[in-house]
N, C-alpha and C. Protein backbone atom coordinates (compact mmCIF):
# COMPACT_ATOMS: atom_id res chain seq x y z
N UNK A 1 0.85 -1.18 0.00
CA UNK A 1 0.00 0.00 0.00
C UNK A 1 0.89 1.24 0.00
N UNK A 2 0.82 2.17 -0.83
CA UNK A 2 1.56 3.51 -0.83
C UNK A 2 0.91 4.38 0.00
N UNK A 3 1.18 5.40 0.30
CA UNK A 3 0.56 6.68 1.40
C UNK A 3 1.42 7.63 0.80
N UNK A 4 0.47 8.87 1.13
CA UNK A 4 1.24 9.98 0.84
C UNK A 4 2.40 10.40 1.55
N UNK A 5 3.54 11.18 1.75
CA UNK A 5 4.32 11.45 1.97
C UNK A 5 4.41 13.29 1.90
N UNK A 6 4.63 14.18 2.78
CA UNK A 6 4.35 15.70 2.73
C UNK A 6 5.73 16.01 2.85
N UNK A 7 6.91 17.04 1.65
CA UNK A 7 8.35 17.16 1.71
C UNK A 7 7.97 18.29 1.91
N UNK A 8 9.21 19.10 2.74
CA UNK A 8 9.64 20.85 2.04
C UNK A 8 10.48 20.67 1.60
N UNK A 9 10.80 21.71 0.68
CA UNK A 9 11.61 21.55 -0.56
C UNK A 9 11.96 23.18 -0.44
N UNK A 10 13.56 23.26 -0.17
CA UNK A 10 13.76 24.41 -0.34
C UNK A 10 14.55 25.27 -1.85
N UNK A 11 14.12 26.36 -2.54
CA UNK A 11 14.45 26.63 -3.76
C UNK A 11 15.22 28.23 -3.39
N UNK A 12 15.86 28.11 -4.25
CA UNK A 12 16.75 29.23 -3.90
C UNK A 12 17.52 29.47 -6.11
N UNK A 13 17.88 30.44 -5.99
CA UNK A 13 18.87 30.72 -7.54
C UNK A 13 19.01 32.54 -7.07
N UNK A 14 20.55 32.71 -7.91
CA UNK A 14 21.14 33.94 -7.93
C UNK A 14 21.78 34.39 -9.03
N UNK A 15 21.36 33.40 -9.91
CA UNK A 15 22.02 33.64 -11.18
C UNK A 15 21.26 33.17 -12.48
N UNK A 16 20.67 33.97 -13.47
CA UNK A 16 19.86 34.20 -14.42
C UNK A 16 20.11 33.46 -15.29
N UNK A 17 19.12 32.03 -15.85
CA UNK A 17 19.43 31.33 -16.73
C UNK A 17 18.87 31.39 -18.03
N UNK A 18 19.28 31.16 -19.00
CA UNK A 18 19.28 31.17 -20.65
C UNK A 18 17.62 30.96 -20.75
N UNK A 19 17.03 29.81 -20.24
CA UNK A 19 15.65 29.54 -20.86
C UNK A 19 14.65 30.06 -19.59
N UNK A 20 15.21 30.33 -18.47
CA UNK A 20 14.45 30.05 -17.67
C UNK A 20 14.10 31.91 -17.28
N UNK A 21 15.17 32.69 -17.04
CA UNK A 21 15.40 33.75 -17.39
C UNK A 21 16.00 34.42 -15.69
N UNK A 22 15.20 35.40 -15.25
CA UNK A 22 15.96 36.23 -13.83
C UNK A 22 15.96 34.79 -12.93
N UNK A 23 16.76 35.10 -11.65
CA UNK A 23 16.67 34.12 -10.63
C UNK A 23 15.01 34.08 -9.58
N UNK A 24 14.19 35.10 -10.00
CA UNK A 24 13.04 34.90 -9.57
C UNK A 24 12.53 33.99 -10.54
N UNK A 25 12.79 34.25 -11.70
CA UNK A 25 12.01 33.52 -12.93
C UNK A 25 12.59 32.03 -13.10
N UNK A 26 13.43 31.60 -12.69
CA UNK A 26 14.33 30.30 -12.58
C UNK A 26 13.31 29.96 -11.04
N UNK A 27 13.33 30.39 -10.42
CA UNK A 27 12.83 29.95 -8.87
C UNK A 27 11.37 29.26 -8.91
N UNK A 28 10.71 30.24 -9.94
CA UNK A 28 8.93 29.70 -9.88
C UNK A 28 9.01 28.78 -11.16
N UNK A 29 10.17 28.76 -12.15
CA UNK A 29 10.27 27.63 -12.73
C UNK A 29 10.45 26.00 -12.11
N UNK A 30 11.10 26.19 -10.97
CA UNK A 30 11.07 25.17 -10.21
C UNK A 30 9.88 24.84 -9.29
N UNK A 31 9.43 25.62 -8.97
CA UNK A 31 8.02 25.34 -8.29
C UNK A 31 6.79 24.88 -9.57
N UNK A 32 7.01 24.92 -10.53
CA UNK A 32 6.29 24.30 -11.53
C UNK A 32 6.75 23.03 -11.93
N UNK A 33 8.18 22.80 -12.21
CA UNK A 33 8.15 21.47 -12.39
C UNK A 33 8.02 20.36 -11.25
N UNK A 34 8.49 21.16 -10.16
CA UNK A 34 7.91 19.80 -9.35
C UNK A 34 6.81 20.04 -9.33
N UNK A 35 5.78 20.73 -9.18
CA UNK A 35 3.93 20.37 -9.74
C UNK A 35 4.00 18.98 -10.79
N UNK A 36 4.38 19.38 -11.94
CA UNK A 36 4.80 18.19 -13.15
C UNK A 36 4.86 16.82 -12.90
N UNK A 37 6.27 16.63 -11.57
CA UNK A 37 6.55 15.28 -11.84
C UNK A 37 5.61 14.63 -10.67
N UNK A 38 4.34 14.80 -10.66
CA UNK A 38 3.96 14.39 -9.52
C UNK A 38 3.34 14.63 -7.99
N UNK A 39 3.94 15.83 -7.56
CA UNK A 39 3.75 16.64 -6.73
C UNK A 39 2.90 17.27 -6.43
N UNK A 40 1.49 17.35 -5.20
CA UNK A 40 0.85 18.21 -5.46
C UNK A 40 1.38 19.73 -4.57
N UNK A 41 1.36 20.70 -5.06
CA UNK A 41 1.80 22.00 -4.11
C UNK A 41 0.97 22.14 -2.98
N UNK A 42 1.67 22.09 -1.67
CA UNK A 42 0.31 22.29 -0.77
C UNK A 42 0.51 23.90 -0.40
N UNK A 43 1.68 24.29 -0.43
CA UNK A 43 1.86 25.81 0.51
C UNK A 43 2.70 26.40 -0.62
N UNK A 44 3.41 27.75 -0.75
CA UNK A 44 4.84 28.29 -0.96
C UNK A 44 4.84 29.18 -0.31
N UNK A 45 5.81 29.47 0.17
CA UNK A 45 6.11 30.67 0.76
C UNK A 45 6.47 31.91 -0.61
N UNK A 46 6.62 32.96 0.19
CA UNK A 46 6.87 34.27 -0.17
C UNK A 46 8.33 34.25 -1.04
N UNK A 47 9.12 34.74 -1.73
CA UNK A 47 10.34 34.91 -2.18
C UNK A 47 11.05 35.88 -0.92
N UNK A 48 11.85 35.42 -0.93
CA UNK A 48 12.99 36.08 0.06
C UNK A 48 14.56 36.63 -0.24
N UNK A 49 14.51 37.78 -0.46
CA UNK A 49 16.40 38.51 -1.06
C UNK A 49 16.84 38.17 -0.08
N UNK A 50 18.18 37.30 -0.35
CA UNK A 50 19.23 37.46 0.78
C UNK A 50 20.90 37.51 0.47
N UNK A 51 21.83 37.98 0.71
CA UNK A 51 22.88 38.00 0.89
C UNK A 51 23.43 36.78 0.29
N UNK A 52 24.63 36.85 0.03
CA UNK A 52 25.36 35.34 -0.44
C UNK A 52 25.99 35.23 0.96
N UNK A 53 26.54 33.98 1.50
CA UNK A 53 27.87 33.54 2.69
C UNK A 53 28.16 32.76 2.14
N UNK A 54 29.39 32.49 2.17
CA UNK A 54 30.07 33.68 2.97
C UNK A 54 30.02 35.25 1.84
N UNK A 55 30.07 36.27 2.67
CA UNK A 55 30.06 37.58 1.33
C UNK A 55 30.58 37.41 0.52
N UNK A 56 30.31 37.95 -0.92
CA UNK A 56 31.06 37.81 -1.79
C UNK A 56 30.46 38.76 -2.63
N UNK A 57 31.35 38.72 -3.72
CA UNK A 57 30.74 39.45 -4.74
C UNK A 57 29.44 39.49 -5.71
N UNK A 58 29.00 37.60 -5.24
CA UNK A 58 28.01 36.71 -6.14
C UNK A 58 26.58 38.26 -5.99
N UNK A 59 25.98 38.34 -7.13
CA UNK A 59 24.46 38.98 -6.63
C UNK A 59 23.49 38.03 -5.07
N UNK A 60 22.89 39.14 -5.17
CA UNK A 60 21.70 38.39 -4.05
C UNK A 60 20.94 36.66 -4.50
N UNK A 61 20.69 36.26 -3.42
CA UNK A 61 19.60 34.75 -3.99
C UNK A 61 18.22 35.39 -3.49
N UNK A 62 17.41 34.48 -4.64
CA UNK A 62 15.94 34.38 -4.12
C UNK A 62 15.47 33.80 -3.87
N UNK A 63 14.97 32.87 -2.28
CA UNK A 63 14.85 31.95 -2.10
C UNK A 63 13.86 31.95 -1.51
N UNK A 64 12.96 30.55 -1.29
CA UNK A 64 11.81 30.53 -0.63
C UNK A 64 11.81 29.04 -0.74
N UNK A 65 10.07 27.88 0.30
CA UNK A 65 10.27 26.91 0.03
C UNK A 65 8.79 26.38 -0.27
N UNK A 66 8.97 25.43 -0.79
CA UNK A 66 7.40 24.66 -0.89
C UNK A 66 6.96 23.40 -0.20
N UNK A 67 5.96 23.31 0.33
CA UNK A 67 5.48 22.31 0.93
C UNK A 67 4.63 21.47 0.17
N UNK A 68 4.91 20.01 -0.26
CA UNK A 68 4.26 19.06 -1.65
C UNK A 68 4.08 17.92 -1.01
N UNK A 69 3.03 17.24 -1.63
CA UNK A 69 2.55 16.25 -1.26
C UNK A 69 2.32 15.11 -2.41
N UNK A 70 3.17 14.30 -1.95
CA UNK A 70 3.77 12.95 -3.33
C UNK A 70 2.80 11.44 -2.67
N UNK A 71 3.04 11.00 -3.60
CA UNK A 71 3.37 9.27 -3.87
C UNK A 71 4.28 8.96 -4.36
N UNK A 72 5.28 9.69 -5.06
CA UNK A 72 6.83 9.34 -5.29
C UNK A 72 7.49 8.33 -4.04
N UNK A 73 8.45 7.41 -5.13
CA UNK A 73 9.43 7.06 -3.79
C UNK A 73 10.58 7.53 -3.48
């Protein structure tokens, strides 16, 4: 018998990709594909700017997390 299983999944990007585009736009790209493989979304949080650590020169990340609910194993 399978049962559901409830993950958080934390997403984060700081650097702007070719198809996907800004690191906000890479971020909710990921909150869509895991919808895709299975996943239902139960929550997301808010996007969050933060700092790189250790400091550096890298731009800011945008990170936030989602709470999903699988039958994956």
């Amino acid at each position: 018998m399978f049962g559901f299983v409830m993950i958080i999944i934390a997403i984060g990007s700081n650097l702007p990709h070719p198809e996907f585009g800004a690191p906000m736009d890479v971020c909710n790209a990921a909150v869509g594909a895991v919808g895709d493989i299975g996943c239902r979304i139960l929550q997301r949080s808010r996007w969050f700017l933060s700092a790189p650590v250790p400091v550096s020169e890298q731009p800011d990340f945008v990170n936030g997390v989602i709470s999903v609910r699988t039958a994956l194993k």
